[in-house]
N, C-alpha and C. Protein backbone atom coordinates (compact mmCIF):
# COMPACT_ATOMS: atom_id res chain seq x y z
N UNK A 1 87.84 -61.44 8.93
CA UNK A 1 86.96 -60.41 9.43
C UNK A 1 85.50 -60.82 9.31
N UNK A 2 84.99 -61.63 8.37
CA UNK A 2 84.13 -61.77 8.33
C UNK A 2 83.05 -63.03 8.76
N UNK A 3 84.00 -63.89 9.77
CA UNK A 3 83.97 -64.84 10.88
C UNK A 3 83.59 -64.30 12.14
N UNK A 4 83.60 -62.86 12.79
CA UNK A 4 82.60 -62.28 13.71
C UNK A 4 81.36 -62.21 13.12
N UNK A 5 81.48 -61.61 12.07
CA UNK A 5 80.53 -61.51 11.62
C UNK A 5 79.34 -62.04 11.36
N UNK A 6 80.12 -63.53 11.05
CA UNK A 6 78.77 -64.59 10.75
C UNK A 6 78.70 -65.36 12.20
N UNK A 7 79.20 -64.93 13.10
CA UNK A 7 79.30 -65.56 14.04
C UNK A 7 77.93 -64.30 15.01
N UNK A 8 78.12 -63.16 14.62
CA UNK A 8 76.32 -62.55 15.44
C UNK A 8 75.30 -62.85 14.57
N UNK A 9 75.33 -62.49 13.03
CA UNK A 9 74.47 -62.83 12.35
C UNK A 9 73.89 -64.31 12.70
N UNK A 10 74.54 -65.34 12.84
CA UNK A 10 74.00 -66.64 12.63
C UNK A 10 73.37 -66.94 14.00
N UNK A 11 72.88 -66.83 14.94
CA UNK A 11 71.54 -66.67 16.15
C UNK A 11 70.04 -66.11 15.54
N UNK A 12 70.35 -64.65 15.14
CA UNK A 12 69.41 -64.09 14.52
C UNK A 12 68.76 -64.76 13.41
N UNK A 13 69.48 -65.36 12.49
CA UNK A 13 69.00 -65.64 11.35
C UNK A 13 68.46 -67.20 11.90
N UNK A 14 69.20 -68.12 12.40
CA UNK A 14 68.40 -68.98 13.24
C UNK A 14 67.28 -69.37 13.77
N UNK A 15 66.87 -67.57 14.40
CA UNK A 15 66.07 -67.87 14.62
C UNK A 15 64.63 -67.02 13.63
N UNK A 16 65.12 -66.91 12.93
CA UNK A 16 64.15 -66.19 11.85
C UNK A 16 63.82 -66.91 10.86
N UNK A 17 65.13 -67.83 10.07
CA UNK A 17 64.72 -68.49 9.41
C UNK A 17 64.98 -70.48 9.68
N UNK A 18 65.20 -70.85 10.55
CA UNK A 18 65.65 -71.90 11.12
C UNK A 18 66.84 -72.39 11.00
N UNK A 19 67.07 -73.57 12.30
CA UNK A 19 68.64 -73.65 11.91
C UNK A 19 69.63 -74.15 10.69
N UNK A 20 68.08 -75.40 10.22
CA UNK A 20 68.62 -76.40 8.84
C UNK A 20 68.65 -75.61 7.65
N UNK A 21 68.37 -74.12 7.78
CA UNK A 21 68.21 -73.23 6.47
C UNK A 21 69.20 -72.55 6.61
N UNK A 22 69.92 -71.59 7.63
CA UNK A 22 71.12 -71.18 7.65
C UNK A 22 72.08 -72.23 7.91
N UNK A 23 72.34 -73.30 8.22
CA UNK A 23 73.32 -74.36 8.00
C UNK A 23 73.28 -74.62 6.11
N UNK A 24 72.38 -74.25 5.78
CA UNK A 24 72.50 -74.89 4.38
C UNK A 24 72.75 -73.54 3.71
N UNK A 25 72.49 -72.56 4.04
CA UNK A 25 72.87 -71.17 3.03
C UNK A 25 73.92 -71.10 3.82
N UNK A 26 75.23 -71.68 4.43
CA UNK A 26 76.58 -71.13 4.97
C UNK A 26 76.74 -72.40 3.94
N UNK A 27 76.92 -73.17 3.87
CA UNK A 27 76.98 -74.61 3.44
C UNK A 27 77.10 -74.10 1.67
N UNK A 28 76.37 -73.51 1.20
CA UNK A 28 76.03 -72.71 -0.04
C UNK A 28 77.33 -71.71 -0.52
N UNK A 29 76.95 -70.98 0.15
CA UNK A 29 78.46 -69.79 0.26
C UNK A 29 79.59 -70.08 0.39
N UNK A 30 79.68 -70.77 1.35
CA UNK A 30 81.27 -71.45 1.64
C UNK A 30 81.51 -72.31 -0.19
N UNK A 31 80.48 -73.10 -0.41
CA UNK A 31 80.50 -73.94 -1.71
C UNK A 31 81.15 -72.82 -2.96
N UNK A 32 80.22 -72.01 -3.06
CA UNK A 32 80.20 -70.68 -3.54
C UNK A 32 81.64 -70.06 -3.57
N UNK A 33 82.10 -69.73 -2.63
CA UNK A 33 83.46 -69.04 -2.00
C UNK A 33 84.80 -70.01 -2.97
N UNK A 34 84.25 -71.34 -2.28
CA UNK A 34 85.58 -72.30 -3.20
C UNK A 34 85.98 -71.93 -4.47
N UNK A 35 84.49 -72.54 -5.43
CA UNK A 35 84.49 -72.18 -6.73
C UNK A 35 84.92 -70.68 -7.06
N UNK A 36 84.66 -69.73 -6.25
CA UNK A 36 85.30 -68.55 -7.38
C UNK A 36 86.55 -69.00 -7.21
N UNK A 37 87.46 -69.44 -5.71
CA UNK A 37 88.60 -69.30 -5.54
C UNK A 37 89.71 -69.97 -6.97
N UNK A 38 88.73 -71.57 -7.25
CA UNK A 38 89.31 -72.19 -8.61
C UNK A 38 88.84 -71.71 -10.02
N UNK A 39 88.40 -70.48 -9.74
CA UNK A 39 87.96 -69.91 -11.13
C UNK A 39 89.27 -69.67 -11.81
N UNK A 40 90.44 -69.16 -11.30
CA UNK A 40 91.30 -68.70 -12.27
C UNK A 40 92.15 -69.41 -13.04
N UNK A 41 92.49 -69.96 -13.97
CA UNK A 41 93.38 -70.88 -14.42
C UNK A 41 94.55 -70.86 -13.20
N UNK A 42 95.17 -69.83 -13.30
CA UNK A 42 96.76 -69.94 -12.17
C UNK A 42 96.75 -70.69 -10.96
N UNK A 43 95.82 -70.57 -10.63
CA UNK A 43 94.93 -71.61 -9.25
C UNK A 43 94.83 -72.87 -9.45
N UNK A 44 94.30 -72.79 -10.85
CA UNK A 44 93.74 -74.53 -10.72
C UNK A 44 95.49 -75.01 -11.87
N UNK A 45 96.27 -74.71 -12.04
CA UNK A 45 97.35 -75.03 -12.51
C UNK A 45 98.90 -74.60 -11.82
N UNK A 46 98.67 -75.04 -10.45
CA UNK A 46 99.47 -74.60 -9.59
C UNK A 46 100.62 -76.11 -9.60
N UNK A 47 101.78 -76.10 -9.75
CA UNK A 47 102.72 -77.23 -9.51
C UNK A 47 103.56 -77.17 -8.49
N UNK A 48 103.68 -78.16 -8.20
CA UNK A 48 104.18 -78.43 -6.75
C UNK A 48 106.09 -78.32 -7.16
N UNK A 49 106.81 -77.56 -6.57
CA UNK A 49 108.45 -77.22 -6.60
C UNK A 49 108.91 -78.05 -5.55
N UNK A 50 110.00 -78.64 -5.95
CA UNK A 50 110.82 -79.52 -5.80
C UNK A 50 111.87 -78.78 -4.37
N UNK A 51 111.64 -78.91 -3.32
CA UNK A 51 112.36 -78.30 -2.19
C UNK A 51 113.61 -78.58 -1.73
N UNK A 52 114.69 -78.19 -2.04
CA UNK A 52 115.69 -79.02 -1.22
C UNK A 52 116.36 -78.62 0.26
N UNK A 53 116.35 -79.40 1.17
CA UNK A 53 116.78 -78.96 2.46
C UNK A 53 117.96 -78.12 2.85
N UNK A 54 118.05 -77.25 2.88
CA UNK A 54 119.15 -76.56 3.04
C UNK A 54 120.16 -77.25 4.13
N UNK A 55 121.28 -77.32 4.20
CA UNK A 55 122.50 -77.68 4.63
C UNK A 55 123.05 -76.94 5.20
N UNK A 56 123.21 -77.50 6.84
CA UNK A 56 123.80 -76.26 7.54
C UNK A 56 125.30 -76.26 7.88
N UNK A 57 126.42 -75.57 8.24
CA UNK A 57 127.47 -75.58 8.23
C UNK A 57 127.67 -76.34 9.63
N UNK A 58 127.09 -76.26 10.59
CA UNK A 58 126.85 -76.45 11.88
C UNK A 58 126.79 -78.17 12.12
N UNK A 59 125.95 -78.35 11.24
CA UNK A 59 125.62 -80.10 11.82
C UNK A 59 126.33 -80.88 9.94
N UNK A 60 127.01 -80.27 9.65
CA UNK A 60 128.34 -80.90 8.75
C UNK A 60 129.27 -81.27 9.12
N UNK A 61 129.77 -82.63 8.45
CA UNK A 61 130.89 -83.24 9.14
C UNK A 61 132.11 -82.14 8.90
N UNK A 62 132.98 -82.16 9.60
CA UNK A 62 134.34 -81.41 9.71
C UNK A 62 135.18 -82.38 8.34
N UNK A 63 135.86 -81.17 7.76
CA UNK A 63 136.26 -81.61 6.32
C UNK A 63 137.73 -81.26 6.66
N UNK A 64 138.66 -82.81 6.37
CA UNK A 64 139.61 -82.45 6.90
C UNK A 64 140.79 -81.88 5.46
N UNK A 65 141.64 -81.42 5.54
CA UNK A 65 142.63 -80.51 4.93
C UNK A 65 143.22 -81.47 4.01
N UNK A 66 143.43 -81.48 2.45
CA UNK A 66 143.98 -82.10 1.64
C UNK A 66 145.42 -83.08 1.84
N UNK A 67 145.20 -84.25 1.28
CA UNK A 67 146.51 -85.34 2.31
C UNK A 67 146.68 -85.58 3.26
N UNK A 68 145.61 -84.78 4.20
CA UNK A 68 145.97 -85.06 5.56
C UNK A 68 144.89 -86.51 6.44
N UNK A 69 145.55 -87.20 7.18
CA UNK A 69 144.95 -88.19 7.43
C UNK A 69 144.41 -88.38 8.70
């Protein structure tokens, strides 16, 4: 939601405060934005789970019947 947003704001401010100053205060925020995101321990101690492909009945070989040849 807040990608329209900076998307009217950022003309105006452009041209009020120039372009290399709002490229660098989005540049800031966004920086800003990251760091809270790795503020929480659970975030920054996230482990990667071991996936296994599920197996479909469909593309399994045909299993043939005990003794039988």
């Amino acid at each position: 939601m807040l990608l329209p947003l900076g998307c009217v704001l950022a003309g105006p401010a452009a041209a009020q405060f120039g372009t290399a100053d709002v490229l660098l205060g989005g540049a800031i925020l966004g920086f800003a934005a990251l760091a809270l995101g790795l503020l929480p321990r659970e975030t920054r101690m996230l482990e990667r789970l071991d996936v296994q492909q599920p197996t479909h009945a469909a593309h399994a070989e045909p299993r043939s019947p005990a003794g039988a040849r």
